[in-house]
PDB file of N, CA and C in Angstrom:
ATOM      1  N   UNK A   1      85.772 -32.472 -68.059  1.00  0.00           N
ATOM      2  CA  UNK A   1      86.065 -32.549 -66.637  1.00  0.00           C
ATOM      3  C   UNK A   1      85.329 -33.755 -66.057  1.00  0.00           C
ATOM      4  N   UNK A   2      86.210 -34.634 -65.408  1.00  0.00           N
ATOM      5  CA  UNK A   2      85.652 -35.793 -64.663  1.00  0.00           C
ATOM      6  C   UNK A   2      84.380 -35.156 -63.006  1.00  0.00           C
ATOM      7  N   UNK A   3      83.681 -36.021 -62.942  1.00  0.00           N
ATOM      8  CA  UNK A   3      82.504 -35.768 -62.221  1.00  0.00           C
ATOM      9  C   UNK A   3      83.143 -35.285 -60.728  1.00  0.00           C
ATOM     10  N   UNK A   4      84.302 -36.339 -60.247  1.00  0.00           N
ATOM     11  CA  UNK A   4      84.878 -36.192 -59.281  1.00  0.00           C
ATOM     12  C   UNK A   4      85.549 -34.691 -58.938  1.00  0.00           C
ATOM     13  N   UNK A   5      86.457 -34.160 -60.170  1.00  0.00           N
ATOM     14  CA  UNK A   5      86.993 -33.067 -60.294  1.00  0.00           C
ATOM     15  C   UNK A   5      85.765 -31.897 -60.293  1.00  0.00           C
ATOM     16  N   UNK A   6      84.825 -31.533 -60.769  1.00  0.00           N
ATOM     17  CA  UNK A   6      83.806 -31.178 -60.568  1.00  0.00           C
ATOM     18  C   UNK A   6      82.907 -30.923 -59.275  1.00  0.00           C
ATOM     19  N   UNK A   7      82.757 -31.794 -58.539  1.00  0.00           N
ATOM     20  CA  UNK A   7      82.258 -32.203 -57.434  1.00  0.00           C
ATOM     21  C   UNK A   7      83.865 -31.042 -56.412  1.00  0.00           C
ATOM     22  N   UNK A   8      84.604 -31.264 -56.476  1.00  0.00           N
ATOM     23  CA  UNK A   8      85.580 -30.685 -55.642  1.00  0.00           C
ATOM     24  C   UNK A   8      85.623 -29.431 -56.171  1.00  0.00           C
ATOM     25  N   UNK A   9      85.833 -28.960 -57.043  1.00  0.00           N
ATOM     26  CA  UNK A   9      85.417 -27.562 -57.990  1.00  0.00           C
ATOM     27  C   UNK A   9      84.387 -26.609 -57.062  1.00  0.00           C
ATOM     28  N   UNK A  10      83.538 -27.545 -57.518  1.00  0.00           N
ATOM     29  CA  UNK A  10      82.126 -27.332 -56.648  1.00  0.00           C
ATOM     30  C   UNK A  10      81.928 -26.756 -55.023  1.00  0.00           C
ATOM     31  N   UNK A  11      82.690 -27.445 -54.346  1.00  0.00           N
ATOM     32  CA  UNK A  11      82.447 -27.784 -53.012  1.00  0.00           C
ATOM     33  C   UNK A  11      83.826 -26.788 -52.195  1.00  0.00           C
ATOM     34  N   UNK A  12      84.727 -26.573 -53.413  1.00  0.00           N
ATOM     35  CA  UNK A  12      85.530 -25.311 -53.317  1.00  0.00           C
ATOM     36  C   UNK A  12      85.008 -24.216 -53.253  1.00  0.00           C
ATOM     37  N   UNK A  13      84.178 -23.786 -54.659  1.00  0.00           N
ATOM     38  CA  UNK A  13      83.974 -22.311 -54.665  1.00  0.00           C
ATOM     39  C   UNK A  13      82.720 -22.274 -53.045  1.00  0.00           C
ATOM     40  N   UNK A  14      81.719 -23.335 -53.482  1.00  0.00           N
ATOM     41  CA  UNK A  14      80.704 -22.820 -51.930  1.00  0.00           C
ATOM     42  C   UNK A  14      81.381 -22.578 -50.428  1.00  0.00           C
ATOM     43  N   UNK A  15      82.655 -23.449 -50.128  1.00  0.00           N
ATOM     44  CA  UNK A  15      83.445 -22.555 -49.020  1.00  0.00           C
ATOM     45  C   UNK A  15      83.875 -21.894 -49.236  1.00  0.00           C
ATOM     46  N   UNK A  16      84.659 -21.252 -50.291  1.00  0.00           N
ATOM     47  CA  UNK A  16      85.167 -19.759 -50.640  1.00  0.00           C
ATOM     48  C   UNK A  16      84.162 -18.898 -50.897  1.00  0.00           C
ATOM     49  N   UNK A  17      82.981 -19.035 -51.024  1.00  0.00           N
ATOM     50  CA  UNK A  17      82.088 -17.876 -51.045  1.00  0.00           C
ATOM     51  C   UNK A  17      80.707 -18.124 -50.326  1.00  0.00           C
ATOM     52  N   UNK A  18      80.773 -19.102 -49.635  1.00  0.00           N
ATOM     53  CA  UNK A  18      79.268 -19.270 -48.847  1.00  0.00           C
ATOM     54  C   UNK A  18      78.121 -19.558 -49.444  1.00  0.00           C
ATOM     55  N   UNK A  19      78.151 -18.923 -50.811  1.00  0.00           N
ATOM     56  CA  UNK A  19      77.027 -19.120 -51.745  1.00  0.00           C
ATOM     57  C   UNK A  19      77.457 -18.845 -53.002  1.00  0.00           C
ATOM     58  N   UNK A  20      76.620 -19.353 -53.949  1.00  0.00           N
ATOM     59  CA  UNK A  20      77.524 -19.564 -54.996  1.00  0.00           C
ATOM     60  C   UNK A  20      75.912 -20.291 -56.052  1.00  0.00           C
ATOM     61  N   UNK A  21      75.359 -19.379 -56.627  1.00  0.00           N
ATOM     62  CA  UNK A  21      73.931 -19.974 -57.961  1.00  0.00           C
ATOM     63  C   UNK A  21      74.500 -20.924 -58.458  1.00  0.00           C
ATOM     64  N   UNK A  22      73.662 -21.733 -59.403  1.00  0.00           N
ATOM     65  CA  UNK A  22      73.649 -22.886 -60.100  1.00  0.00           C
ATOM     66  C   UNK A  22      73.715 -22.410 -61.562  1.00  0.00           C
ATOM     67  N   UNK A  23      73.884 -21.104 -61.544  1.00  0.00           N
ATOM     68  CA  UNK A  23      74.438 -20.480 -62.761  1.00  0.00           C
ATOM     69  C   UNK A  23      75.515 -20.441 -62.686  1.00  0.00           C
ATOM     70  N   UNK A  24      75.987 -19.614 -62.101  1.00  0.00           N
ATOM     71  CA  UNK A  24      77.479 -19.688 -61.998  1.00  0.00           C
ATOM     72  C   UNK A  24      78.518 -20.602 -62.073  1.00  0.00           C
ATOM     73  N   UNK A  25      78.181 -21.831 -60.928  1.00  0.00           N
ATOM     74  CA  UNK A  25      78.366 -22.849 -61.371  1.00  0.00           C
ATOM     75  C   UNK A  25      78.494 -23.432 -62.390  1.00  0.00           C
ATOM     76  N   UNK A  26      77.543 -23.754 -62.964  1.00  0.00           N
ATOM     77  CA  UNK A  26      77.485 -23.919 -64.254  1.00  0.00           C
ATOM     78  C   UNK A  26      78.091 -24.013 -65.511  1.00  0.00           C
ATOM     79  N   UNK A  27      78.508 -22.162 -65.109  1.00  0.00           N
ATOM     80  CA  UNK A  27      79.514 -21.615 -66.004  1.00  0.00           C
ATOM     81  C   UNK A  27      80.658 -22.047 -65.776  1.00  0.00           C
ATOM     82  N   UNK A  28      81.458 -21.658 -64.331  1.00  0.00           N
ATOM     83  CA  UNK A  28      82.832 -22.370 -64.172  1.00  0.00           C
ATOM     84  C   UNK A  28      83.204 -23.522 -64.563  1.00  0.00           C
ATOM     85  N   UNK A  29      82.536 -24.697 -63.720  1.00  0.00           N
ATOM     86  CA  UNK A  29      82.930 -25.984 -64.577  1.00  0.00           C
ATOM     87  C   UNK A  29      82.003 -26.247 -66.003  1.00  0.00           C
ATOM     88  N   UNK A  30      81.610 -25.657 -66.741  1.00  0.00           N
ATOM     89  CA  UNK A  30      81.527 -25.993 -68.346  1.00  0.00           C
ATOM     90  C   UNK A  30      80.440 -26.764 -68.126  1.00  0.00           C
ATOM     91  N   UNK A  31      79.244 -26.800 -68.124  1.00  0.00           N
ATOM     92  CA  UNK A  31      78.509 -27.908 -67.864  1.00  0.00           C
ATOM     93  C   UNK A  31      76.858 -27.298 -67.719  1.00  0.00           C
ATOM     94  N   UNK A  32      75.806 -28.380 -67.517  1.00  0.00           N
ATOM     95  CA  UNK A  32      74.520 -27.539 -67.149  1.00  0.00           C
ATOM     96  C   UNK A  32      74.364 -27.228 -66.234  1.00  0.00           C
ATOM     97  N   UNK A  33      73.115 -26.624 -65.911  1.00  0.00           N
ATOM     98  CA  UNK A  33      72.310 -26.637 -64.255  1.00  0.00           C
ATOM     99  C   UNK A  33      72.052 -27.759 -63.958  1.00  0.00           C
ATOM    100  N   UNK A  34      71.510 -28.335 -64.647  1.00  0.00           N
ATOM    101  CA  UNK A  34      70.851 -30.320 -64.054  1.00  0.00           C
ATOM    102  C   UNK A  34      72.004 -30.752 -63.786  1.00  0.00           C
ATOM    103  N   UNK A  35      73.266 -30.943 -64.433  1.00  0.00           N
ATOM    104  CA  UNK A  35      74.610 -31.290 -63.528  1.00  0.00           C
ATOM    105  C   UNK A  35      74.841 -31.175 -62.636  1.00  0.00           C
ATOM    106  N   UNK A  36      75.366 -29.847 -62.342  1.00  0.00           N
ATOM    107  CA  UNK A  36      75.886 -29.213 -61.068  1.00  0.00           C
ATOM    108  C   UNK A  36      74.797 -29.226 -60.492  1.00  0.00           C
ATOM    109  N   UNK A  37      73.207 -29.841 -60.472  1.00  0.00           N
ATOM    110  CA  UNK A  37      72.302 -29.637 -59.082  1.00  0.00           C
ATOM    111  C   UNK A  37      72.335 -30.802 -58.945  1.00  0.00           C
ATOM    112  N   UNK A  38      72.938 -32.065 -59.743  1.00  0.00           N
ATOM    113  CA  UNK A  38      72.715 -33.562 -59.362  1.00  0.00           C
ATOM    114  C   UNK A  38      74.127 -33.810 -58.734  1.00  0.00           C
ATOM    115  N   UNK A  39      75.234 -32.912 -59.257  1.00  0.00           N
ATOM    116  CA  UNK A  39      76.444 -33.088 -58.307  1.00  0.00           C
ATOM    117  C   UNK A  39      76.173 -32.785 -56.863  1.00  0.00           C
ATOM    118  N   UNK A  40      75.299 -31.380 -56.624  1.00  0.00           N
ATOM    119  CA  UNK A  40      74.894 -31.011 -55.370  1.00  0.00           C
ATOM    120  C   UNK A  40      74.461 -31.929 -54.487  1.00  0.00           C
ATOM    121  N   UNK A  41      73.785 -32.757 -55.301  1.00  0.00           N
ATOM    122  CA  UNK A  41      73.056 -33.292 -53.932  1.00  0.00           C
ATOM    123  C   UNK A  41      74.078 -34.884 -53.820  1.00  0.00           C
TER     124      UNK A  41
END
């Protein structure tokens, strides 16, 4: 999965659920925690 696609992934599920761990995350798009917390910011 490209970073971009990811990043929107991302920024999907936290408006569909308000909150949303860096586990979980994680899990959905295939990837680490240090990812998805460097996509975060």
């Amino acid at each position: 999965m490209f970073a971009a696609e990811r990043r929107q992934l991302i920024l999907e599920m936290v408006r569909a659920n308000g909150a949303v761990s860096l586990r979980e995350l994680a899990r959905v798009v295939q990837t680490s925690e240090v990812t998805v917390r460097r996509d975060v910011r």
